[in-house]
Protein backbone atom coordinates (compact mmCIF):
# COMPACT_ATOMS: atom_id res chain seq x y z
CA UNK A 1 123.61 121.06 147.50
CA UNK A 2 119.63 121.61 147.47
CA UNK A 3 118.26 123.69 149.91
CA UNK A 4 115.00 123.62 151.53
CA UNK A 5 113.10 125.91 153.70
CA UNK A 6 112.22 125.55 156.90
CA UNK A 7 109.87 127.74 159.24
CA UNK A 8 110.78 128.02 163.30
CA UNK A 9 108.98 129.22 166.09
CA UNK A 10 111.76 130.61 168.41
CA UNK A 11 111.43 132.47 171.56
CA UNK A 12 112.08 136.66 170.66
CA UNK A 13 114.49 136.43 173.77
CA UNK A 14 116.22 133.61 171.58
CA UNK A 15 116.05 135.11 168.45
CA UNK A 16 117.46 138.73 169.55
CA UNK A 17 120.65 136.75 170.83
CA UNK A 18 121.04 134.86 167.91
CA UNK A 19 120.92 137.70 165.44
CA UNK A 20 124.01 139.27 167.72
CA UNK A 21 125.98 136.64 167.56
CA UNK A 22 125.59 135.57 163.94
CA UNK A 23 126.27 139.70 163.48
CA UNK A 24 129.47 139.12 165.52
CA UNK A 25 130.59 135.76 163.48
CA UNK A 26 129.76 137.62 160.15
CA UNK A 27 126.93 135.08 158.99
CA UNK A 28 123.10 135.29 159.22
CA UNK A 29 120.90 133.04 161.69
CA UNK A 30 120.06 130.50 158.70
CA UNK A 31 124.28 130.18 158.64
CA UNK A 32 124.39 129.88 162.42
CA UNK A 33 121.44 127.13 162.74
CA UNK A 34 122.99 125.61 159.37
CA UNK A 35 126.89 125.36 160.94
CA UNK A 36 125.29 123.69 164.00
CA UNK A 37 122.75 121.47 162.06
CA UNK A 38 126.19 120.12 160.06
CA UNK A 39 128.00 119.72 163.45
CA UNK A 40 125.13 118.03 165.34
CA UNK A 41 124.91 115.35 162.20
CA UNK A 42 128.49 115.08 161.93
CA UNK A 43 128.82 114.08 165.50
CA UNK A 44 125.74 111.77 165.43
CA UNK A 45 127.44 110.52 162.31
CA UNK A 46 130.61 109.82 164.35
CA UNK A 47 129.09 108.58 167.33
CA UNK A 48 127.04 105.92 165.04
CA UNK A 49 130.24 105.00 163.33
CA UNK A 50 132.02 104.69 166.56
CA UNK A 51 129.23 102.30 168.15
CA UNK A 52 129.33 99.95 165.36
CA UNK A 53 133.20 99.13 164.97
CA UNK A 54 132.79 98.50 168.96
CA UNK A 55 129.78 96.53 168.68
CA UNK A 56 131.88 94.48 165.97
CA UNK A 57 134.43 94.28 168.54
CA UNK A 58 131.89 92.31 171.11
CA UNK A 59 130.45 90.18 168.91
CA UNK A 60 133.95 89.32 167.61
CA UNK A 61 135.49 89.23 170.82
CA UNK A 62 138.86 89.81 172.09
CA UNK A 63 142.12 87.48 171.41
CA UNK A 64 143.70 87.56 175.10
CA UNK A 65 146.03 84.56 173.94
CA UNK A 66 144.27 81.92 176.00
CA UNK A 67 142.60 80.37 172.50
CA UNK A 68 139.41 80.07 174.80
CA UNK A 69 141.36 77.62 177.54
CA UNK A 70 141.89 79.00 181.30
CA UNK A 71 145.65 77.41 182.12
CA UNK A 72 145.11 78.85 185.49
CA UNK A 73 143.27 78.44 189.02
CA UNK A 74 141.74 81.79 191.35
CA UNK A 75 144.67 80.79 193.80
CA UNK A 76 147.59 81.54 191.67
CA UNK A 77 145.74 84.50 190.19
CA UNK A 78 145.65 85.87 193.69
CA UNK A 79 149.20 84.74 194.68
């Protein structure tokens, strides 16, 4: 895969806590933003996914076995 650089302006506060955790998890703060870049796409990835099948789902609608004819009236629904 191509990489590309990219320059941040982070808080120092920020950055200090960063560097101790990516120290802790054995990476660097590029692998840290880079793991959390891929899991923020991935799950906007999903979420798109997920919003079209049920979007498909509307517009195709739902067979409730009625083949679009009501066989019934609101009294014997509430009986």
């Amino acid at each position: 895969m191509e990489t590309q650089n990219v320059t941040l302006s982070l808080p120092k506060e920020l950055v200090r806590k960063a560097k101790i955790i990516a120290v802790e998890r054995q990476t660097s703060i590029s692998g840290l933003l880079k793991d959390l870049l891929i899991e923020a796409v991935a799950q906007e990835d999903r979420y798109a996914a997920a919003r079209s099948r049920h979007l498909e789902v509307l517009h195709r609608g739902m067979d409730l076995g009625t083949r679009g004819m009501i066989r019934w009236t609101r009294e014997e629904i509430h009986e």
